[in-house]
N, C-alpha and C. Protein backbone atom coordinates (compact mmCIF):
# COMPACT_ATOMS: atom_id res chain seq x y z
N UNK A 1 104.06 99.05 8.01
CA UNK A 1 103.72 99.30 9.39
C UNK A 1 103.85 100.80 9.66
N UNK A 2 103.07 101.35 10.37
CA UNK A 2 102.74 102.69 10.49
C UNK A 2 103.66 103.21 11.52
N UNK A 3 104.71 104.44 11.80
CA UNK A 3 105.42 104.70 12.75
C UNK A 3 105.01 104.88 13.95
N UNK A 4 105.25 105.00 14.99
CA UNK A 4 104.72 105.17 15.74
C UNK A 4 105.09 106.49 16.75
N UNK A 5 104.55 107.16 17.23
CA UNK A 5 105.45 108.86 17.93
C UNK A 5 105.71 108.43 19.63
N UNK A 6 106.74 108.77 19.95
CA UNK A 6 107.20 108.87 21.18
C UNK A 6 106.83 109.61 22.12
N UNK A 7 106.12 109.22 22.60
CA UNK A 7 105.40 110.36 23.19
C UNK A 7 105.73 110.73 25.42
N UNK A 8 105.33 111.72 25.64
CA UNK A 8 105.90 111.91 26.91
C UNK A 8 104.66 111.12 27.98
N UNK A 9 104.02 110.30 27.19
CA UNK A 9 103.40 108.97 28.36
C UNK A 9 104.39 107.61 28.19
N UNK A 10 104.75 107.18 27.00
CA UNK A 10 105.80 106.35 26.87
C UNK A 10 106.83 106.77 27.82
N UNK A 11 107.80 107.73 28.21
CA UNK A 11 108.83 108.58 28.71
C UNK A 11 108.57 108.00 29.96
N UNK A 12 107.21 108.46 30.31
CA UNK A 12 106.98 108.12 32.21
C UNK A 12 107.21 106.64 32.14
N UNK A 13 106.38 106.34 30.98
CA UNK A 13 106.08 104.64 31.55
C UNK A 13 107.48 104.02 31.92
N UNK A 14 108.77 104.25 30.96
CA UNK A 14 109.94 104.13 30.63
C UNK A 14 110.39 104.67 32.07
N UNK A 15 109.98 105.38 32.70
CA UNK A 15 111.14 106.05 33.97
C UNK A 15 110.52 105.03 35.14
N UNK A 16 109.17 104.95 35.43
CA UNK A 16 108.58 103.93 36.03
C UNK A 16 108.62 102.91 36.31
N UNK A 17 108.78 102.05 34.88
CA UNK A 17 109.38 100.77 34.98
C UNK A 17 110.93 100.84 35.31
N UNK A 18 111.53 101.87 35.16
CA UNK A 18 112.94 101.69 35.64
C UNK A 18 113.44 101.63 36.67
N UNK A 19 112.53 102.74 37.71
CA UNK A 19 112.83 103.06 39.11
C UNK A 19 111.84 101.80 40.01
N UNK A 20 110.70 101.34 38.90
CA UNK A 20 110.23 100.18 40.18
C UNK A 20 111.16 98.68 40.02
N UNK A 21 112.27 98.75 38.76
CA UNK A 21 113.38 97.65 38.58
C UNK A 21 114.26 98.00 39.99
N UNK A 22 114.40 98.68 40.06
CA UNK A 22 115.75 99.46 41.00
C UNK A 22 115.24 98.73 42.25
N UNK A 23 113.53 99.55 42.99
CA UNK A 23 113.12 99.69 44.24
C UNK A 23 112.60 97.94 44.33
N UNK A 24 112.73 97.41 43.59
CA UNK A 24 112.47 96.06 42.98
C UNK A 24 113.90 94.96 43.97
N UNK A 25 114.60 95.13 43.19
CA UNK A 25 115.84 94.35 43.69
C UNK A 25 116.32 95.08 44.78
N UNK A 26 116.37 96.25 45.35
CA UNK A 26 116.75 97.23 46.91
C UNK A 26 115.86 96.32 47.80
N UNK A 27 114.06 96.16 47.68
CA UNK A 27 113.51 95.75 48.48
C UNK A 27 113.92 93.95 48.71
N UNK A 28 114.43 93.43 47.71
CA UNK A 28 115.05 92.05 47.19
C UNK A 28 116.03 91.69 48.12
N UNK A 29 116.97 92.31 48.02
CA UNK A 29 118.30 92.62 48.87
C UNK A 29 118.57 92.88 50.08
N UNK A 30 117.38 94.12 50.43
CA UNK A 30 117.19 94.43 52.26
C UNK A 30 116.46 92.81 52.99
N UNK A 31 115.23 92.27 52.08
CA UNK A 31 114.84 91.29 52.79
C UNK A 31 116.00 89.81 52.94
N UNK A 32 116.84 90.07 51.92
CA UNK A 32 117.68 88.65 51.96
C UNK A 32 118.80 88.82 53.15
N UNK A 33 119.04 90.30 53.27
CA UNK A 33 120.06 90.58 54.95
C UNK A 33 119.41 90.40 55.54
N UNK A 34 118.29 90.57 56.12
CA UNK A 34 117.74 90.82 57.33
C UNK A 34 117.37 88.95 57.17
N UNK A 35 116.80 88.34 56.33
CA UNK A 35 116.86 86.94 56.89
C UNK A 35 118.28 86.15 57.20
N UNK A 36 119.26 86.72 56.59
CA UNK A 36 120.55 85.78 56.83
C UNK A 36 121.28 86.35 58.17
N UNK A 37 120.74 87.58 58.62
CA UNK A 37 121.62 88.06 59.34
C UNK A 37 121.65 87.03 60.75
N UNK A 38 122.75 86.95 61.21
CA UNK A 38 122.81 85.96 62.26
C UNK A 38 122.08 86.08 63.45
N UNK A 39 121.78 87.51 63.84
CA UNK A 39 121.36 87.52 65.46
C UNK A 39 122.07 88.37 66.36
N UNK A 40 122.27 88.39 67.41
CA UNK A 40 123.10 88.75 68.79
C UNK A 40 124.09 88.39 68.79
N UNK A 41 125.34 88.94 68.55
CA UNK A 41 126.54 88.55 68.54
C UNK A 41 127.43 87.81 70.22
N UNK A 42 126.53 88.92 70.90
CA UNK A 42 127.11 89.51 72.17
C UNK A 42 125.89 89.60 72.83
N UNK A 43 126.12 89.11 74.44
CA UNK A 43 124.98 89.65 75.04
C UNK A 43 124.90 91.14 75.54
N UNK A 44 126.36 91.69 75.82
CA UNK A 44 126.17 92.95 76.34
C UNK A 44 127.91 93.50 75.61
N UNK A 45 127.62 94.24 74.36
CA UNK A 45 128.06 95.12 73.74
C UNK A 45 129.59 96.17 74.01
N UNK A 46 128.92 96.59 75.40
CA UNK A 46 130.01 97.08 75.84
C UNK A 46 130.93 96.63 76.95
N UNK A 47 130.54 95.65 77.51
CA UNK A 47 131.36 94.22 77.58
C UNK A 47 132.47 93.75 76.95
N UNK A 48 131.91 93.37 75.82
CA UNK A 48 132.63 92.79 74.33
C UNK A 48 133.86 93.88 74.99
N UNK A 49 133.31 95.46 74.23
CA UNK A 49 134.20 96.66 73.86
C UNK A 49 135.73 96.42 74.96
N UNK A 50 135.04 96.44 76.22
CA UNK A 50 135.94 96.51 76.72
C UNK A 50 136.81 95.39 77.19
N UNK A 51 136.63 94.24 76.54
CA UNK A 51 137.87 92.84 76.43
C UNK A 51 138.51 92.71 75.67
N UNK A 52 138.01 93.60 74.34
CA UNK A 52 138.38 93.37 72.78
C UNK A 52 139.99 93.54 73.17
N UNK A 53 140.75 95.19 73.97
CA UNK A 53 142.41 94.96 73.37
C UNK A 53 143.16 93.84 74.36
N UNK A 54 142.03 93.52 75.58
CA UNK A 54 143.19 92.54 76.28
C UNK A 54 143.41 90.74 75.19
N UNK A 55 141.83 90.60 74.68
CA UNK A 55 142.08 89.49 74.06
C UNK A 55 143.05 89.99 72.56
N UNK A 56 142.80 91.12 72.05
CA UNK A 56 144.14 91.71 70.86
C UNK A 56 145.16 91.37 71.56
N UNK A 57 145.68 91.57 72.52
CA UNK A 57 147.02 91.57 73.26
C UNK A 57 147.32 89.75 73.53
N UNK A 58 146.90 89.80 73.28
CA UNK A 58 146.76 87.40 73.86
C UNK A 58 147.23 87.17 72.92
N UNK A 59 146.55 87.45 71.62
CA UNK A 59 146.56 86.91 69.94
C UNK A 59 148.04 87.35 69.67
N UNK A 60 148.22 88.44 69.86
CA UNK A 60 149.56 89.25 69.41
C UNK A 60 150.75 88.76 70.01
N UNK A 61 150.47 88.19 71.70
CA UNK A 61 151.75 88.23 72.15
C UNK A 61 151.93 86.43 72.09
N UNK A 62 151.41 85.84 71.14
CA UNK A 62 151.33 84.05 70.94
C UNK A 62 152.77 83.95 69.80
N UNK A 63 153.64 83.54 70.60
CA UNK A 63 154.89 83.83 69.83
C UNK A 63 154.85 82.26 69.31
N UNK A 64 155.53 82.71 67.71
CA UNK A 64 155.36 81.25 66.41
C UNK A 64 157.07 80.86 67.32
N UNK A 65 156.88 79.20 67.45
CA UNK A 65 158.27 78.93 67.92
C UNK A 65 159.52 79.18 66.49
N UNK A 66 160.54 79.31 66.68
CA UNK A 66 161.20 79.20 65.73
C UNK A 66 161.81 77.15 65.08
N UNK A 67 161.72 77.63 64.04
CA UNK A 67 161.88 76.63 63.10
C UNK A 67 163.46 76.39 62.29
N UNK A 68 164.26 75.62 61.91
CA UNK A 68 165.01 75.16 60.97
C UNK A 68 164.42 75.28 59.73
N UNK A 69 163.97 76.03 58.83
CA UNK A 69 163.47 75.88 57.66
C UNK A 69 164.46 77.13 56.69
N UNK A 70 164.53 76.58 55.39
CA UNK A 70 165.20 77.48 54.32
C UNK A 70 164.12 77.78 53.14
N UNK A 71 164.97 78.31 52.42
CA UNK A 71 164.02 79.35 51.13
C UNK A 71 165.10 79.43 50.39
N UNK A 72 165.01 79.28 49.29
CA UNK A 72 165.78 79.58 48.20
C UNK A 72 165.02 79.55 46.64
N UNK A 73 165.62 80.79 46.20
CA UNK A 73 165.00 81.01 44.86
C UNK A 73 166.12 81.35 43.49
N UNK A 74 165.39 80.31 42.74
CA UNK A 74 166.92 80.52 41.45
C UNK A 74 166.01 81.30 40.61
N UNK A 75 166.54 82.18 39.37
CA UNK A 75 166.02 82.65 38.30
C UNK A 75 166.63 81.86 37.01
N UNK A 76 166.09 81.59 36.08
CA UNK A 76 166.80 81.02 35.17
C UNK A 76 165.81 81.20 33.48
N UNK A 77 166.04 81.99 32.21
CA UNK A 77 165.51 82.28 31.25
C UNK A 77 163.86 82.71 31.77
N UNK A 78 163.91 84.02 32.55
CA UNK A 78 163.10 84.68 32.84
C UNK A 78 161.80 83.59 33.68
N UNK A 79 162.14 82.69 34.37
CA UNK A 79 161.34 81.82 34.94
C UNK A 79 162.13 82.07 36.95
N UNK A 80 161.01 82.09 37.63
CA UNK A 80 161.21 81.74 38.88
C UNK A 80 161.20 80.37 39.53
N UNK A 81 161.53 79.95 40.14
CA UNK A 81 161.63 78.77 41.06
C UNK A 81 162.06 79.36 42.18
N UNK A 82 160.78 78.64 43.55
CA UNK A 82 161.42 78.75 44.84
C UNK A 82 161.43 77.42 45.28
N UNK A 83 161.95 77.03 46.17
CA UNK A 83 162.13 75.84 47.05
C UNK A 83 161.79 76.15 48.66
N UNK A 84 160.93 75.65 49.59
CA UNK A 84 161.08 75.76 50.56
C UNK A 84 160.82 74.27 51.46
N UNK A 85 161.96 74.58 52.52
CA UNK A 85 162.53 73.07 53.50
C UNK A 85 161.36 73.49 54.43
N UNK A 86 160.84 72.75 55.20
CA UNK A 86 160.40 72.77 56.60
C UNK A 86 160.61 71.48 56.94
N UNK A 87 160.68 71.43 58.26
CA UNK A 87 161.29 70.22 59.00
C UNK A 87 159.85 69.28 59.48
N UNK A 88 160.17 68.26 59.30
CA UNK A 88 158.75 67.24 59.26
C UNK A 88 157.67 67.74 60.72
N UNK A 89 156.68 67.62 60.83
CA UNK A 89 155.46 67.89 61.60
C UNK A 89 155.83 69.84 61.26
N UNK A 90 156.39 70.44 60.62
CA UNK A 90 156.48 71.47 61.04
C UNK A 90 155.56 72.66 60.30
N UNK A 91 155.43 73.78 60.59
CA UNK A 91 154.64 75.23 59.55
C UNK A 91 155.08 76.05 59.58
N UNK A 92 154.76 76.75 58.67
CA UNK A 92 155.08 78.49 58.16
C UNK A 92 153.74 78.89 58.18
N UNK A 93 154.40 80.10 59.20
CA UNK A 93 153.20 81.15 59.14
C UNK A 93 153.66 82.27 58.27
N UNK A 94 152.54 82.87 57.29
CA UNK A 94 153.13 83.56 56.61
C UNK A 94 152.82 84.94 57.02
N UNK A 95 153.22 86.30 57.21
CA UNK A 95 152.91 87.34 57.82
C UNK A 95 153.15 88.56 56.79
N UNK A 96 152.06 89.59 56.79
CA UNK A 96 152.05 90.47 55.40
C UNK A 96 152.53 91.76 56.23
């Protein structure tokens, strides 16, 4: 089979097909947001803006009742164990 030379029309074709792969899946991607995107969140924007810290302040000041519950953790040949009690109907909220 005869070699064949590399030539600087191969090169383009090679950059061409690469950048229409790219503009390929970009145009792929913009159309799949714009169909999933939900809509109008809000009817009036700055509305929203200005309820957002009183409803922050609602969320924040919703105090978890306190609970009877324990925690205890043994170590034993490089292994952890925890145990935790909560009292029947009851939850842990966990907070980071």
């Amino acid at each position: 089979m005869a070699e064949r030379e590399f030539t600087g029309r191969h090169a383009a074709a090679v950059f061409v097909g690469a950048f229409a792969v790219i503009i390929a899946v970009n145009v792929a991607l913009a159309v799949s947001a714009v169909r999933t995107f939900p809509g109008l969140e809000v009817a009036n924007s700055y509305v929203a803006s200005q309820e957002f810290n009183a409803r922050r302040a609602a969320q924040e000041a919703h105090v978890i009742p306190p609970m009877a519950s324990s925690m205890s953790l043994t170590v034993s040949d490089a292994v952890v164990c925890g145990v935790m009690t909560v009292p029947p109907g009851g939850w842990i909220a966990l907070r980071t």
